[in-house]
C-alpha atoms as a PDB file:
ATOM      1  CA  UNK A   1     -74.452 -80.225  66.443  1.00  0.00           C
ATOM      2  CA  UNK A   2     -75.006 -76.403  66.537  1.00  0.00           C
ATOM      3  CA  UNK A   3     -77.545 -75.693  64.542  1.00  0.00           C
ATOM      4  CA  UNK A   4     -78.599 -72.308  63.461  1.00  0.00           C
ATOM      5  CA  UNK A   5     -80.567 -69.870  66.457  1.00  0.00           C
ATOM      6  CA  UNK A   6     -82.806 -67.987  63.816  1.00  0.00           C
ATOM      7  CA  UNK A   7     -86.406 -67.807  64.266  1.00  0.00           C
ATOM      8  CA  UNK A   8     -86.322 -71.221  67.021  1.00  0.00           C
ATOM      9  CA  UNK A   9     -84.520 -73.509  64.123  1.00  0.00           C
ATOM     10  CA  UNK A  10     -82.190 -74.407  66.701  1.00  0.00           C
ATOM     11  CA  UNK A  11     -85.320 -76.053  68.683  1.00  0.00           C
ATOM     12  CA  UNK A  12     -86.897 -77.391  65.579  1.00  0.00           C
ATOM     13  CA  UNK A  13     -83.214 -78.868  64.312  1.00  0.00           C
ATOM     14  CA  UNK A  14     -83.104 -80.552  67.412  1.00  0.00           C
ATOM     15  CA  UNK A  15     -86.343 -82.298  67.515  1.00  0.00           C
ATOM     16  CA  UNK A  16     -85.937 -83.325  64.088  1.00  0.00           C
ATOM     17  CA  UNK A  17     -82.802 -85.032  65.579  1.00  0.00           C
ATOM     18  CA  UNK A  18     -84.297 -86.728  68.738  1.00  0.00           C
ATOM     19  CA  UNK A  19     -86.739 -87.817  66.606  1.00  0.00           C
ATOM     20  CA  UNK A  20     -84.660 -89.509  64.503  1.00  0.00           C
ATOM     21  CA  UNK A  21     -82.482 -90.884  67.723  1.00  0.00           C
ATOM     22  CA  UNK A  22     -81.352 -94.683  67.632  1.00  0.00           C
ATOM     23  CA  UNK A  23     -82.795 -96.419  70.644  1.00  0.00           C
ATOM     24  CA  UNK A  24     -79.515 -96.457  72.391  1.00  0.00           C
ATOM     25  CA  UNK A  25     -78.228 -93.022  70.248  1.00  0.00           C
ATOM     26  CA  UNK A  26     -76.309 -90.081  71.852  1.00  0.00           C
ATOM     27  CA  UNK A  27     -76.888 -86.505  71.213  1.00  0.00           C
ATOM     28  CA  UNK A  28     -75.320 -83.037  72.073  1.00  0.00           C
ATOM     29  CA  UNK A  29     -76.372 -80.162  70.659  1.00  0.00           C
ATOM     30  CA  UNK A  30     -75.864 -76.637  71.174  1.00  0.00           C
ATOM     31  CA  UNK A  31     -78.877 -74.014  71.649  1.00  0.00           C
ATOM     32  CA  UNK A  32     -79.522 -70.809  72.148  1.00  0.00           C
ATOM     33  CA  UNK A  33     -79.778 -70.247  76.065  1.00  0.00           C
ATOM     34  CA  UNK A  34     -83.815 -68.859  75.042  1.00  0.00           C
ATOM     35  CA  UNK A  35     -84.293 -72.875  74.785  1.00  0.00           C
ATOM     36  CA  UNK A  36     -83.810 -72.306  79.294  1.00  0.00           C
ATOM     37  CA  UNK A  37     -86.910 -70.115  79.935  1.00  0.00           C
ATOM     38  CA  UNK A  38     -88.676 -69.633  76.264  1.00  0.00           C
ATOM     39  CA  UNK A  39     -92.219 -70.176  76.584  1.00  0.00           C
ATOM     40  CA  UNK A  40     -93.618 -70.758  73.319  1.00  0.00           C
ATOM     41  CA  UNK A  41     -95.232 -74.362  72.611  1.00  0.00           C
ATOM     42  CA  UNK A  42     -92.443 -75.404  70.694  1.00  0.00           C
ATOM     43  CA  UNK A  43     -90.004 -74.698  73.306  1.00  0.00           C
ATOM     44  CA  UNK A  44     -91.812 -75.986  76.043  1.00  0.00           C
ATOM     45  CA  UNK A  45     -92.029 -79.344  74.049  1.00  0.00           C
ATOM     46  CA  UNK A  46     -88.495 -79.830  73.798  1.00  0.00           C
ATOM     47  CA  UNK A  47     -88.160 -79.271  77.227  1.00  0.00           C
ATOM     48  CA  UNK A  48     -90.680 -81.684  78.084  1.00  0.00           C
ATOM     49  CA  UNK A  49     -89.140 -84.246  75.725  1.00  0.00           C
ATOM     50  CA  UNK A  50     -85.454 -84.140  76.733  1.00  0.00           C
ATOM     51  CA  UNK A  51     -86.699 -84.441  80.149  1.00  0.00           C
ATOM     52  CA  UNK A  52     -88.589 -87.351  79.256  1.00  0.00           C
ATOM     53  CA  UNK A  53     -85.427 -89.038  77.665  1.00  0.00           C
ATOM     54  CA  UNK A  54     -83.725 -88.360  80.761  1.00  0.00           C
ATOM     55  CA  UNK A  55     -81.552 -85.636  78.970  1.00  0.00           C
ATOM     56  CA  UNK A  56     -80.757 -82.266  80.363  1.00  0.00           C
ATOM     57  CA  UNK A  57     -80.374 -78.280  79.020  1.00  0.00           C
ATOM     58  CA  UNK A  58     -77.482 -76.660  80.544  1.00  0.00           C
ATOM     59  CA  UNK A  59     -76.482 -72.927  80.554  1.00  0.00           C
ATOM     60  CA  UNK A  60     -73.138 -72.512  79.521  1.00  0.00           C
ATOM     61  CA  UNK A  61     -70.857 -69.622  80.564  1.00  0.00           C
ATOM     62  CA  UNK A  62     -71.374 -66.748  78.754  1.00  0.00           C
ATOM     63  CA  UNK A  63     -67.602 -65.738  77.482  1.00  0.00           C
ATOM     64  CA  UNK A  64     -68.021 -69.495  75.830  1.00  0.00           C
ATOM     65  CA  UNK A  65     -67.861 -68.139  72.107  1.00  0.00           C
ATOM     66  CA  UNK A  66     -65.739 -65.225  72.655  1.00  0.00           C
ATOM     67  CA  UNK A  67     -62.740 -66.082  70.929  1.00  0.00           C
ATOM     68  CA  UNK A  68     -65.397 -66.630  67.849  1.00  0.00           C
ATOM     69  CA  UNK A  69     -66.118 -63.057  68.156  1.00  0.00           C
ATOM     70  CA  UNK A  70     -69.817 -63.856  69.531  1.00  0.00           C
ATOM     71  CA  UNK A  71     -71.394 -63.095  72.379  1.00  0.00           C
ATOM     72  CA  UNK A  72     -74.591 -65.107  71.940  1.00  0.00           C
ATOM     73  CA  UNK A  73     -75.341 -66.724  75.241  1.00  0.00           C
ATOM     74  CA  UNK A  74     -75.674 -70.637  74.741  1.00  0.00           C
ATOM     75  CA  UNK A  75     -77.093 -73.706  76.332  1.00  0.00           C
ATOM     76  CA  UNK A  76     -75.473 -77.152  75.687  1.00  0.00           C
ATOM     77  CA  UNK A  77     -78.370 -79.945  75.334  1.00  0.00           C
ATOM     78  CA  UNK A  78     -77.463 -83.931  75.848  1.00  0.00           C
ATOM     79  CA  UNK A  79     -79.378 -86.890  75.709  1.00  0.00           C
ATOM     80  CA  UNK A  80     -77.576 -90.046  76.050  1.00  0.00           C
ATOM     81  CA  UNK A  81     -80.164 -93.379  75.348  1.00  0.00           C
ATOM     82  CA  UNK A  82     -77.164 -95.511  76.327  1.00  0.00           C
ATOM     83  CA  UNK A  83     -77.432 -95.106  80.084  1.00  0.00           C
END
């Protein structure tokens, strides 16, 4: 998924999503790279709850969406319940 980046709905999209998770469900989403080091409560939480889930944020490189015309700097989120 790759929700939108305004005002954190990329971090409320994806809790919405987690929370909806099967028990052995598989998700990848793609964040702003704020989700890395934000510290707002919200963000914190995802962090916290991907973590939990045994998930993991990672940065990805920063040329990533160039040939979109972007240069928003993006994290790629992944939480795999089948492990």
């Amino acid at each position: 998924m790759n929700p939108p980046f305004l005002k954190r709905s990329d971090v409320k999209h994806v809790m919405h999503a987690i929370a909806m998770l099967a028990k052995r469900g598989r998700l990848q989403a793609i964040l702003s790279a704020g989700v890395l080091f934000r510290e707002d409560t919200l963000t914190k939480a995802l962090r916290e709850r991907v973590k939990q889930l045994g998930g993991q944020i990672s940065p990805l490189p920063d040329d990533t969406f160039r040939e979109s015309g972007t240069k928003v700097k993006t994290a790629r989120l992944e939480i795999d319940l089948r492990r």
